[in-house]
N, C-alpha and C. Protein backbone atom coordinates (compact mmCIF):
# COMPACT_ATOMS: atom_id res chain seq x y z
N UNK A 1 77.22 4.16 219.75
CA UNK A 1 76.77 3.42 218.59
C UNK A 1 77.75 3.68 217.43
N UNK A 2 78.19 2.55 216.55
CA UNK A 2 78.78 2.62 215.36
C UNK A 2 78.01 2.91 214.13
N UNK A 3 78.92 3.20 213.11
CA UNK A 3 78.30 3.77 212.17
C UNK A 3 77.01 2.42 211.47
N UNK A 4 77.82 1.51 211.77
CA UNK A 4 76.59 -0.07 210.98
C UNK A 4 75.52 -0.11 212.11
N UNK A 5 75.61 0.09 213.36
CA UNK A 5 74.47 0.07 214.20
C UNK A 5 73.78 1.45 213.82
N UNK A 6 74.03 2.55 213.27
CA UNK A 6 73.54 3.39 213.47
C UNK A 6 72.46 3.74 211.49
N UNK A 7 73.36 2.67 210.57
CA UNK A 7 72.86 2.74 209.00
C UNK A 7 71.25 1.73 209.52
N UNK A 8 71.70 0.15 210.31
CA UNK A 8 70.86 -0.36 210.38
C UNK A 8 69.54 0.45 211.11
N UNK A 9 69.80 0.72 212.42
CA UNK A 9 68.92 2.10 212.96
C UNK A 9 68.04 2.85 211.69
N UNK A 10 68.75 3.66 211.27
CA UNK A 10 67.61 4.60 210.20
C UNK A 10 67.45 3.39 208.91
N UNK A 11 67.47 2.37 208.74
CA UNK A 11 67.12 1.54 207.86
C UNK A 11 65.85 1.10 208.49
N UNK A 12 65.71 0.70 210.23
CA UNK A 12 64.70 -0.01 210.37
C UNK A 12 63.72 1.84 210.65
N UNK A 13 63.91 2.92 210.95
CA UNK A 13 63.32 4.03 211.12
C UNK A 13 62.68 4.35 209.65
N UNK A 14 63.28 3.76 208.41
CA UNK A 14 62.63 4.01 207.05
C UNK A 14 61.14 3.37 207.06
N UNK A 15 61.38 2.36 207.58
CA UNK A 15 60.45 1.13 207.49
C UNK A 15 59.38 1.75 208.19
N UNK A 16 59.66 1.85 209.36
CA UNK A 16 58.46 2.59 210.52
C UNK A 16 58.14 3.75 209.85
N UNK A 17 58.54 4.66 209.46
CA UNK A 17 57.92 5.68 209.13
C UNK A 17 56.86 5.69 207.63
N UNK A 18 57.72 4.71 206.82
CA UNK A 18 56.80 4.24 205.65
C UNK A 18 55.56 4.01 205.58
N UNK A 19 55.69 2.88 206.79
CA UNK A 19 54.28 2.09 207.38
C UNK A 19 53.08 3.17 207.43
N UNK A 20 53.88 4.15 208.45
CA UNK A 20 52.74 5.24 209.43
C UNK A 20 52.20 6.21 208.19
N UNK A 21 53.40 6.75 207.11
CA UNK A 21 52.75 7.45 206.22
C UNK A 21 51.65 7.01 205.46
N UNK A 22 52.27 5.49 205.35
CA UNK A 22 50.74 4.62 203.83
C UNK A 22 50.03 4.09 204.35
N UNK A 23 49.94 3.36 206.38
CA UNK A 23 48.69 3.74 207.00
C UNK A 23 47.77 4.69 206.68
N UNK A 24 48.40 6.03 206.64
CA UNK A 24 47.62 7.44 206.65
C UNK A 24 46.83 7.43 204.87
N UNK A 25 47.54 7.04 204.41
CA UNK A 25 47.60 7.35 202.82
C UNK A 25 46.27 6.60 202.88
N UNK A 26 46.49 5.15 203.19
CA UNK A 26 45.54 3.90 202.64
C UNK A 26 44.33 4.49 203.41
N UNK A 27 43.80 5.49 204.45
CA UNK A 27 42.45 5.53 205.23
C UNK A 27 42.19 6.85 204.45
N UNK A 28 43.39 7.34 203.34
CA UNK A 28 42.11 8.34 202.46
C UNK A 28 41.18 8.15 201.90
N UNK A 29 40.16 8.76 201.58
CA UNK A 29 38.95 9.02 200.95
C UNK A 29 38.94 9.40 199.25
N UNK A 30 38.21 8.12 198.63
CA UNK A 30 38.26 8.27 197.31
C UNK A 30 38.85 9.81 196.55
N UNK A 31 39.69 9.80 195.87
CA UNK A 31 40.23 11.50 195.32
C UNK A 31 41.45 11.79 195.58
N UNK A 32 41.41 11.33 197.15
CA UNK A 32 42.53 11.96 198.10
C UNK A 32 44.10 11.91 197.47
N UNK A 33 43.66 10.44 197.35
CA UNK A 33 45.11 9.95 196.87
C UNK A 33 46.19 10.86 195.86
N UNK A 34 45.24 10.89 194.65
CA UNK A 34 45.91 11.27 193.56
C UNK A 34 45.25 12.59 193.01
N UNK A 35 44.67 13.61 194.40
CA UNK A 35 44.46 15.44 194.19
C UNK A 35 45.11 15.88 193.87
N UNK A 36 45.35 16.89 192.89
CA UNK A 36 46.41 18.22 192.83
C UNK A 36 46.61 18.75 194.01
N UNK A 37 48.04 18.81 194.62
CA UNK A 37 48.34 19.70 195.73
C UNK A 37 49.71 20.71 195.54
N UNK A 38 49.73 21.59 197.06
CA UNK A 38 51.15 22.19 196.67
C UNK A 38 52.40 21.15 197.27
N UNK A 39 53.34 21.25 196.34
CA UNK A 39 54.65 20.90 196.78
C UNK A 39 55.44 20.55 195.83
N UNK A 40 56.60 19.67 195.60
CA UNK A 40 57.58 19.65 195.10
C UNK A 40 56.98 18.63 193.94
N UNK A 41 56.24 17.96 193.87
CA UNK A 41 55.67 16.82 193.23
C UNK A 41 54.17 17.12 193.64
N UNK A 42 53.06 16.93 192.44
CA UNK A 42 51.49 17.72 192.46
C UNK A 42 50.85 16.69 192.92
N UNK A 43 51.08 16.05 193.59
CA UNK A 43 50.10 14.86 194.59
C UNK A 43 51.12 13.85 195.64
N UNK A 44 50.48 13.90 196.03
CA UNK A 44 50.91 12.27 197.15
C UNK A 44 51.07 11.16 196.18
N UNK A 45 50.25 10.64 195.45
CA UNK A 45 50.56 9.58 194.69
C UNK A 45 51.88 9.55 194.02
N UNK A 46 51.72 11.12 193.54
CA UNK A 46 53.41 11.42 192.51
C UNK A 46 54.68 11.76 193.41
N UNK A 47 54.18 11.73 194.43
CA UNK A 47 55.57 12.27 195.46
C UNK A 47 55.90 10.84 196.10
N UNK A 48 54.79 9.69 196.28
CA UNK A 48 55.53 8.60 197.08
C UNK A 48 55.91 7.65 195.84
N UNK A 49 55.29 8.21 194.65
CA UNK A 49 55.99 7.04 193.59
C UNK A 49 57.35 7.36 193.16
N UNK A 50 57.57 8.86 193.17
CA UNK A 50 59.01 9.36 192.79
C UNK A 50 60.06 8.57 194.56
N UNK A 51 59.62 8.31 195.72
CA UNK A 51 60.29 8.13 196.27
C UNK A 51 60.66 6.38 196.70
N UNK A 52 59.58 6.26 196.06
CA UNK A 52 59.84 4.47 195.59
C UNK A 52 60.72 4.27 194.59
N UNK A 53 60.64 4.88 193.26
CA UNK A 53 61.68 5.07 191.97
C UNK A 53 62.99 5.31 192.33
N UNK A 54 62.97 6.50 193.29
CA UNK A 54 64.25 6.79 193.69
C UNK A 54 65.40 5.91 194.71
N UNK A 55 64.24 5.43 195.29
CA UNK A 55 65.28 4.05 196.34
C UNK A 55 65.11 2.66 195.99
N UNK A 56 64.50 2.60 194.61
CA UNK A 56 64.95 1.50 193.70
C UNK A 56 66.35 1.37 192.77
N UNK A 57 66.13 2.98 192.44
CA UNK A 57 67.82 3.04 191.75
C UNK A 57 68.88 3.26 192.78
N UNK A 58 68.29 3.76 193.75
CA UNK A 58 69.88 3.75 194.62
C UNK A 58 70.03 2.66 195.29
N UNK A 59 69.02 1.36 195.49
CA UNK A 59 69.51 0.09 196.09
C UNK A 59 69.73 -0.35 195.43
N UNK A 60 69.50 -0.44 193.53
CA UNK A 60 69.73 -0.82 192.87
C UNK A 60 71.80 -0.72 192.67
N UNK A 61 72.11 0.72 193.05
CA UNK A 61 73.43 0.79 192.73
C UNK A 61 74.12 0.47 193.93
N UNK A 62 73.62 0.50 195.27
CA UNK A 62 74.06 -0.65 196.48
C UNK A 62 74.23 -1.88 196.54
N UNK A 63 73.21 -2.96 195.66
CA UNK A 63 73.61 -4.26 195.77
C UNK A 63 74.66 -4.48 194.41
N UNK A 64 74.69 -3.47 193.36
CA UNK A 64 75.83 -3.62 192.44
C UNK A 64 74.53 -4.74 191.28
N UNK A 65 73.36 -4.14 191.21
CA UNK A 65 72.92 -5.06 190.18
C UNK A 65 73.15 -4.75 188.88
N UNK A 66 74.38 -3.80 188.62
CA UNK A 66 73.70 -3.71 186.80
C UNK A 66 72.73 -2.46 186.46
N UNK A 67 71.23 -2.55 186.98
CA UNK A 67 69.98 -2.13 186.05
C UNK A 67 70.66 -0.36 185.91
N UNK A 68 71.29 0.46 187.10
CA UNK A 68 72.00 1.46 186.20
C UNK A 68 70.65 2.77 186.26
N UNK A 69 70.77 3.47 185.86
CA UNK A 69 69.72 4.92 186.15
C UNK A 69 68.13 3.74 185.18
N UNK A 70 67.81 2.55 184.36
CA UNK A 70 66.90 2.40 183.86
C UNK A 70 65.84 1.73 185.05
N UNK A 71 66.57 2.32 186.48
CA UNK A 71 65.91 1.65 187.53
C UNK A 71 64.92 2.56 187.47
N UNK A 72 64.96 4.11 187.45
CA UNK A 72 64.62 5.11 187.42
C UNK A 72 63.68 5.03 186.16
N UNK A 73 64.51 4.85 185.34
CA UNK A 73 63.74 5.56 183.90
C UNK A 73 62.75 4.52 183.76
N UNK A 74 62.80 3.59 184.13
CA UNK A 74 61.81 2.77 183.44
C UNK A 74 60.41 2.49 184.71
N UNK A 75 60.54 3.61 185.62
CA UNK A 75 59.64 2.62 186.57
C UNK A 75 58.30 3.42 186.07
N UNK A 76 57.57 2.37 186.13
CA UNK A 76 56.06 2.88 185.98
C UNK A 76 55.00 3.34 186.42
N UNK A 77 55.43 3.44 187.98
CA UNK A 77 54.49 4.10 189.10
C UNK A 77 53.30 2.96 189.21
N UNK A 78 53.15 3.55 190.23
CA UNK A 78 51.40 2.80 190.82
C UNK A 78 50.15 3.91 190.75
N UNK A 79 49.31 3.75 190.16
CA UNK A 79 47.85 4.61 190.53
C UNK A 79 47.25 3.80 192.54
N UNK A 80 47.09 2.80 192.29
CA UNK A 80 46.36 1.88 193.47
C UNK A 80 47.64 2.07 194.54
N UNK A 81 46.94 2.99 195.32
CA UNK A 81 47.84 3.23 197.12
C UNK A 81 48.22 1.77 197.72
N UNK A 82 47.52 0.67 197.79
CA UNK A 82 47.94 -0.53 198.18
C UNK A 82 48.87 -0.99 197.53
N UNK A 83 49.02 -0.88 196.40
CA UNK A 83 49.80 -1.94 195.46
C UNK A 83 51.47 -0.87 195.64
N UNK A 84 51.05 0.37 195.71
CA UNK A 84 52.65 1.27 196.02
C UNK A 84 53.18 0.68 197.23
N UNK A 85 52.00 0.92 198.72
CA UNK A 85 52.46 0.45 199.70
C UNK A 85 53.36 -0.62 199.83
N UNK A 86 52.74 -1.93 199.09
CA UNK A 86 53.51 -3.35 199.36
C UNK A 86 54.63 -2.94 198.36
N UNK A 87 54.51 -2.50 197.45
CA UNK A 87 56.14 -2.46 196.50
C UNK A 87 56.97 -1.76 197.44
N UNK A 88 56.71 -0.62 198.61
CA UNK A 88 57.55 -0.03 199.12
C UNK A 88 57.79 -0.60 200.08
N UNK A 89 57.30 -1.49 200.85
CA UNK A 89 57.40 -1.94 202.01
C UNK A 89 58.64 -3.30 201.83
N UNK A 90 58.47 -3.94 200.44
CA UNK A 90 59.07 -4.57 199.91
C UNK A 90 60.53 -4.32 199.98
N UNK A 91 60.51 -2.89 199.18
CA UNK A 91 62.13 -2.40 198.48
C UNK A 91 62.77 -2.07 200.43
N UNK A 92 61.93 -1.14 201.36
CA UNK A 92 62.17 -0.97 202.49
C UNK A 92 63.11 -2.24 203.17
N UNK A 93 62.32 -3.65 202.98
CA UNK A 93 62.65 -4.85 203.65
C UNK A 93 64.14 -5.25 203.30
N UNK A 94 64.29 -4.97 201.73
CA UNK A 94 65.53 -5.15 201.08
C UNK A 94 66.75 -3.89 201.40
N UNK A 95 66.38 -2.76 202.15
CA UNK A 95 67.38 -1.96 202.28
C UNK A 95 67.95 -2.73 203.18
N UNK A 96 66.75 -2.83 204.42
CA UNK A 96 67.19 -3.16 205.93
C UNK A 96 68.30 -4.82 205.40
N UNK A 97 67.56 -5.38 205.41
CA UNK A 97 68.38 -6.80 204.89
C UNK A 97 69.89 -6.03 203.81
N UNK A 98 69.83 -5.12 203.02
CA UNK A 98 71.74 -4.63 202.97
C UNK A 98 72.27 -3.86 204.36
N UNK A 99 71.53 -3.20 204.88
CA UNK A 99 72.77 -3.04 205.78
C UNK A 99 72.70 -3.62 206.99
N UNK A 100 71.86 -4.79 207.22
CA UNK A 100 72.44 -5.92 208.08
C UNK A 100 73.39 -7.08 207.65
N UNK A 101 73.29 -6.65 206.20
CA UNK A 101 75.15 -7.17 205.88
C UNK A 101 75.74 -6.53 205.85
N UNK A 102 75.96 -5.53 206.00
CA UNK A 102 77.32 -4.74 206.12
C UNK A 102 78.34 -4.68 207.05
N UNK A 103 79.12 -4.41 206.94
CA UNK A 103 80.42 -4.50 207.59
C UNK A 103 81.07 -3.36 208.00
N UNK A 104 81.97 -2.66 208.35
CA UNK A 104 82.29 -1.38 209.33
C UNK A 104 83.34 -0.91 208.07
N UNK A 105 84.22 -1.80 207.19
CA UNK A 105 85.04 -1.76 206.25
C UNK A 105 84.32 -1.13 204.96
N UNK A 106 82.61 -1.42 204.89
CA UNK A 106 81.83 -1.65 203.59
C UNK A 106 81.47 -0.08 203.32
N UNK A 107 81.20 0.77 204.71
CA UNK A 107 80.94 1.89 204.68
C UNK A 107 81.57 2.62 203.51
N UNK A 108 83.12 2.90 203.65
CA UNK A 108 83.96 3.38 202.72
C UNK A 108 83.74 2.92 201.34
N UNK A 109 83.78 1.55 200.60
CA UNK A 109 83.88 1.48 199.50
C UNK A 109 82.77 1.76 198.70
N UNK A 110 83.07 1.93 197.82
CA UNK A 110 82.76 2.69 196.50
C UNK A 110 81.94 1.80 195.66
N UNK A 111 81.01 2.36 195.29
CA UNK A 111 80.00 1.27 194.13
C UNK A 111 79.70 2.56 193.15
N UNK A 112 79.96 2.25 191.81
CA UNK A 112 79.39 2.87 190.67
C UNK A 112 78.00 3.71 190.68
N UNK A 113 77.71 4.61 190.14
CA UNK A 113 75.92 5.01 190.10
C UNK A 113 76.21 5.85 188.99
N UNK A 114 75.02 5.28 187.85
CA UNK A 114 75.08 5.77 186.53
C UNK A 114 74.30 6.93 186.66
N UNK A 115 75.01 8.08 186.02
CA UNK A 115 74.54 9.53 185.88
C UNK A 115 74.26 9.92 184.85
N UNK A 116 73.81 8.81 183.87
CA UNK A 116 73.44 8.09 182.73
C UNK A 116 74.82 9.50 181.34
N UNK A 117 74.42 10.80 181.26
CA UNK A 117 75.50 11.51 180.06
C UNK A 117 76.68 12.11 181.04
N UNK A 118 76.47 12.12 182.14
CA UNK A 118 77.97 12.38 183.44
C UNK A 118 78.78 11.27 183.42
N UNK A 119 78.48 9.91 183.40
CA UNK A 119 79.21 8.73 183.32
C UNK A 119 78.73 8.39 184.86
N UNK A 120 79.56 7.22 184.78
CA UNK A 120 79.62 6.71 186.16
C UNK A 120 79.97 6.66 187.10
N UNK A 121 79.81 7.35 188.23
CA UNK A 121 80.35 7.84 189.36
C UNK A 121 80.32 7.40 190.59
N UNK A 122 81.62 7.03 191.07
CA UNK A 122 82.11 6.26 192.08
C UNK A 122 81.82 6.49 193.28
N UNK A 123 80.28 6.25 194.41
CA UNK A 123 80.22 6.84 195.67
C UNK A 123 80.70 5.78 196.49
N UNK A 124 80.64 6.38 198.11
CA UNK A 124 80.66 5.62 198.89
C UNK A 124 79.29 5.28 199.65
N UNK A 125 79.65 3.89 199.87
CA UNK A 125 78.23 3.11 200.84
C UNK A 125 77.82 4.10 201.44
N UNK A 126 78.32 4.22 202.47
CA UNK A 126 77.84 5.20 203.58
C UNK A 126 77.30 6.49 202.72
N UNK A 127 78.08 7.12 202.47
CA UNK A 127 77.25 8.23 201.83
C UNK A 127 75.92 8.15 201.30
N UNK A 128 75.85 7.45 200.38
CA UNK A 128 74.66 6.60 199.31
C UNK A 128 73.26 6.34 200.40
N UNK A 129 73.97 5.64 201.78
CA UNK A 129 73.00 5.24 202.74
C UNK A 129 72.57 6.52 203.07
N UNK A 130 73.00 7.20 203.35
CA UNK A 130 72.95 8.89 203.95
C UNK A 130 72.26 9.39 203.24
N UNK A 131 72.69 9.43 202.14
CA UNK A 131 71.35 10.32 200.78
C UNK A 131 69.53 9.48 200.64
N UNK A 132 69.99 8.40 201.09
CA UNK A 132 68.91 7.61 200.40
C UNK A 132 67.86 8.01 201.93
N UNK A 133 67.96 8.00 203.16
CA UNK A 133 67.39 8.24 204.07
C UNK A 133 67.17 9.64 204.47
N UNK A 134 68.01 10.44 204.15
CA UNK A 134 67.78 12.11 203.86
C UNK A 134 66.28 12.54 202.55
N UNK A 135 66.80 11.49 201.58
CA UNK A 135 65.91 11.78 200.71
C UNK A 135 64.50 11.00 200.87
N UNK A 136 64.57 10.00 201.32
CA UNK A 136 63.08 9.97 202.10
C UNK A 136 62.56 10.58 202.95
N UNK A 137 63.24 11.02 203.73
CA UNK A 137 62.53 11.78 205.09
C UNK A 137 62.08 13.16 204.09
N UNK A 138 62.98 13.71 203.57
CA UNK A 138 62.33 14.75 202.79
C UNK A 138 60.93 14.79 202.13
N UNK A 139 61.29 13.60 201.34
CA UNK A 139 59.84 13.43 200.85
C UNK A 139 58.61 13.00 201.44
N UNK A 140 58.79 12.19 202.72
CA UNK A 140 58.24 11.57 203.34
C UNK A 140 57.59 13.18 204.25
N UNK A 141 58.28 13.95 204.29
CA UNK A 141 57.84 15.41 205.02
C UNK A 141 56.75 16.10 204.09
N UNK A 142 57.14 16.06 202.76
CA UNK A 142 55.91 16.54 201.98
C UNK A 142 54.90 15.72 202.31
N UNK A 143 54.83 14.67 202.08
CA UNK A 143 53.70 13.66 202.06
C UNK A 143 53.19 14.27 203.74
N UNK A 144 53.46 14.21 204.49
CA UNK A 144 52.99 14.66 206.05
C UNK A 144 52.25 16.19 205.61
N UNK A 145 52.78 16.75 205.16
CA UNK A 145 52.36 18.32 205.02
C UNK A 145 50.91 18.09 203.64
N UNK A 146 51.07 17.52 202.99
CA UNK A 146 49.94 17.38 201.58
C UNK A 146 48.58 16.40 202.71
N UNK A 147 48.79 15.54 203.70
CA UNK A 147 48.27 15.07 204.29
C UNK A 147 47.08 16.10 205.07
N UNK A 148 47.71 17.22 205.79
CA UNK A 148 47.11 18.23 206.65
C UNK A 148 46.13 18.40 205.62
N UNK A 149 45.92 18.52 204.79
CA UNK A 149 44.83 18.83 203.33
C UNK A 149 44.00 17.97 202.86
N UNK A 150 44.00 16.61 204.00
CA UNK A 150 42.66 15.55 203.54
C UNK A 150 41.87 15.49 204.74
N UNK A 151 40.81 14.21 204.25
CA UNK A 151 40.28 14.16 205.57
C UNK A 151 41.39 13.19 206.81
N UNK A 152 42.46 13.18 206.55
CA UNK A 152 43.25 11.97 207.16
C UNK A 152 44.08 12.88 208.47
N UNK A 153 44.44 12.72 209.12
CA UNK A 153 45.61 13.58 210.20
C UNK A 153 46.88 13.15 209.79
N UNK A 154 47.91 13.68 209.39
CA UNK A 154 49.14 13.03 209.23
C UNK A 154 49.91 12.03 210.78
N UNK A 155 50.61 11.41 210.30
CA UNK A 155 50.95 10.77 211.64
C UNK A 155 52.28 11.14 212.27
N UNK A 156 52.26 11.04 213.46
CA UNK A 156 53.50 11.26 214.09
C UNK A 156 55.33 10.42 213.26
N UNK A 157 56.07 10.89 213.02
CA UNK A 157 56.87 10.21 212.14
C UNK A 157 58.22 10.13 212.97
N UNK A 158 58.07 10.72 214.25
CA UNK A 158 59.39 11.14 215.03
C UNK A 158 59.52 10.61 216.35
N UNK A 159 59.21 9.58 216.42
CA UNK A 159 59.15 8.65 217.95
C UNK A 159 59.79 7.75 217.55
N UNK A 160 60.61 7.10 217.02
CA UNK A 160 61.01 6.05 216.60
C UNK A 160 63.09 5.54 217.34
N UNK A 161 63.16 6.71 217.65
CA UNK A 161 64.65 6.61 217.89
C UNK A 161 65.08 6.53 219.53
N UNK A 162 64.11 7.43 220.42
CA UNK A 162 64.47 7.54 221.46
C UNK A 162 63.89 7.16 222.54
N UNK A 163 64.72 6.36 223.94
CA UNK A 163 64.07 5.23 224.71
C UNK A 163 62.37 6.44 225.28
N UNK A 164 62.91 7.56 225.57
CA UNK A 164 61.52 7.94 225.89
C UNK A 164 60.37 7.62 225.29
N UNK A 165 60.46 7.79 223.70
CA UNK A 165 58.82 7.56 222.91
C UNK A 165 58.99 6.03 222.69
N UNK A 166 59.46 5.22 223.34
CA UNK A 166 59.30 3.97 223.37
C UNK A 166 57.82 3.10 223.37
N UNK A 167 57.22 4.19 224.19
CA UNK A 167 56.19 3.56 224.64
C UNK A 167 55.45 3.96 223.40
N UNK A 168 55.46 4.96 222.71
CA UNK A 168 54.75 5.07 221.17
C UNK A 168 54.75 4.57 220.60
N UNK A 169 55.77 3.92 220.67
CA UNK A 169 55.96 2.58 219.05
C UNK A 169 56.19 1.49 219.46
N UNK A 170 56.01 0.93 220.66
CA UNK A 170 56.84 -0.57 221.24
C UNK A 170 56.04 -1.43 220.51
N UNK A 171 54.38 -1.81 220.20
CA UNK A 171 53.61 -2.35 219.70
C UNK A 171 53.61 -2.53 218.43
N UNK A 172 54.00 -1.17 217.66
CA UNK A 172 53.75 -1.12 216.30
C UNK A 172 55.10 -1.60 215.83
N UNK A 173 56.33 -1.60 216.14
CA UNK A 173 57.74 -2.04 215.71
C UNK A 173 57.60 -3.90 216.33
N UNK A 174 57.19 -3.88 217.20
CA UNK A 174 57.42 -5.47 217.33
C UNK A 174 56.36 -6.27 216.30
N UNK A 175 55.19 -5.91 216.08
CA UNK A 175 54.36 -5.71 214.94
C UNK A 175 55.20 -6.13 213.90
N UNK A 176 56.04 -5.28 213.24
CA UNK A 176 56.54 -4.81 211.98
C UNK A 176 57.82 -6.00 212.04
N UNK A 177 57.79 -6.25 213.23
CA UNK A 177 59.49 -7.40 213.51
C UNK A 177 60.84 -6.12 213.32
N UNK A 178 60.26 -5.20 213.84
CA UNK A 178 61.83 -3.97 213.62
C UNK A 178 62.37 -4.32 214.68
C-alpha cells in the first residue's frame, strides 16, 4: 500500500471509529454526557468537542481556507451529543473527501498553519494528516476509557483495518458507504 492508499485508509478508519464512539455516547443516560470525569479534558462532552475544534482547524489549514487558528478560537462547542455527532460526522466526511484528492506529489507540500504569536508555519500534508489521526485516536482513547464509568460499554475501536476482523465491521462500513 502507498502512502495515499494508506492517508485514505485511516481517513475512512476516523469515520468508523467516530461513529462507534457517538453510537456509545448517544445510548448514555441523562448526566452521562456532560459528568465530571478523570482525564485530560473533565468530561466526554469537553473532550469530543475539543476534538471536533481541533480537526476543524487542521482541515481548515489542509484545504488552505484562510479561517487560520479562529477555527479554533472561535468554535463554540455543542452541549446536545446529537448535534456534536452530525457536526463531526460532517467535518469526518470532508477529511475523507481531501484525501481522496490527493495525489502521491501532495503528501510533501507544505500549507501554512497559524500559530497565531509563533507566525505561520509551513507543514507538510502528510505530516498534518498524521497528527490529525494520531490526535484523534488519542482522544478518541480517553473518550473509550471515561466511557468504562457510565452505564454504556465502550466499543470495540480496533477491527477496522485487518482482513481478519472483517467480519466485525463488514455491515457497519458498507452501512457508513466506507
Amino acid at each position: 500500500m502507498d502512502l495515499i492508499g494508506h492517508n485514505r485508509n485511516m481517513a475512512r478508519n476516523n469515520r468508523w471509529s467516530n461513529h462507534r464512539i457517538y453510537r456509545a455516547v448517544l445510548a448514555l443516560q441523562p448526566g452521562e454526557f456532560e459528568a465530571a470525569r478523570t482525564s485530560f479534558f473533565p468530561s466526554i462532552r469537553e473532550t469530543l468537542n475539543h476534538m471536533l475544534a481541533v480537526d476543524l482547524l487542521y482541515l481548515g489549514f489542509l484545504e488552505e481556507s484562510g479561517v487560520g487558528a479562529a477555527a479554533y478560537d472561535d468554535f463554540a462547542g455543542y452541549d446536545d451529543p446529537a448535534k456534536l455527532a452530525d457536526a463531526q460526522a460532517a467535518v469526518d466526511w470532508r477529511l475523507i473527501a481531501f484525501c481522496d484528492a490527493l495525489s502521491e506529489s501532495a503528501l510533501d507540500r507544505r500549507v501554512d498553519t497559524d500559530r497565531r504569536e509563533d507566525g505561520m508555519i509551513p507543514e507538510r500534508i502528510g505530516d498534518l494528516l498524521a497528527h490529525v489521526f494520531l490526535h484523534d485516536s488519542h482522544h478518541r482513547g480517553q473518550v473509550h476509557a471515561m466511557l468504562s464509568g457510565t452505564t454504556v460499554a465502550p466499543p470495540q475501536l480496533y477491527e477496522f483495518l485487518l482482513d481478519y476482523d472483517l467480519h466485525l465491521r463488514r455491515e457497519e462500513v458498507e452501512r457508513l458507504g466506507l
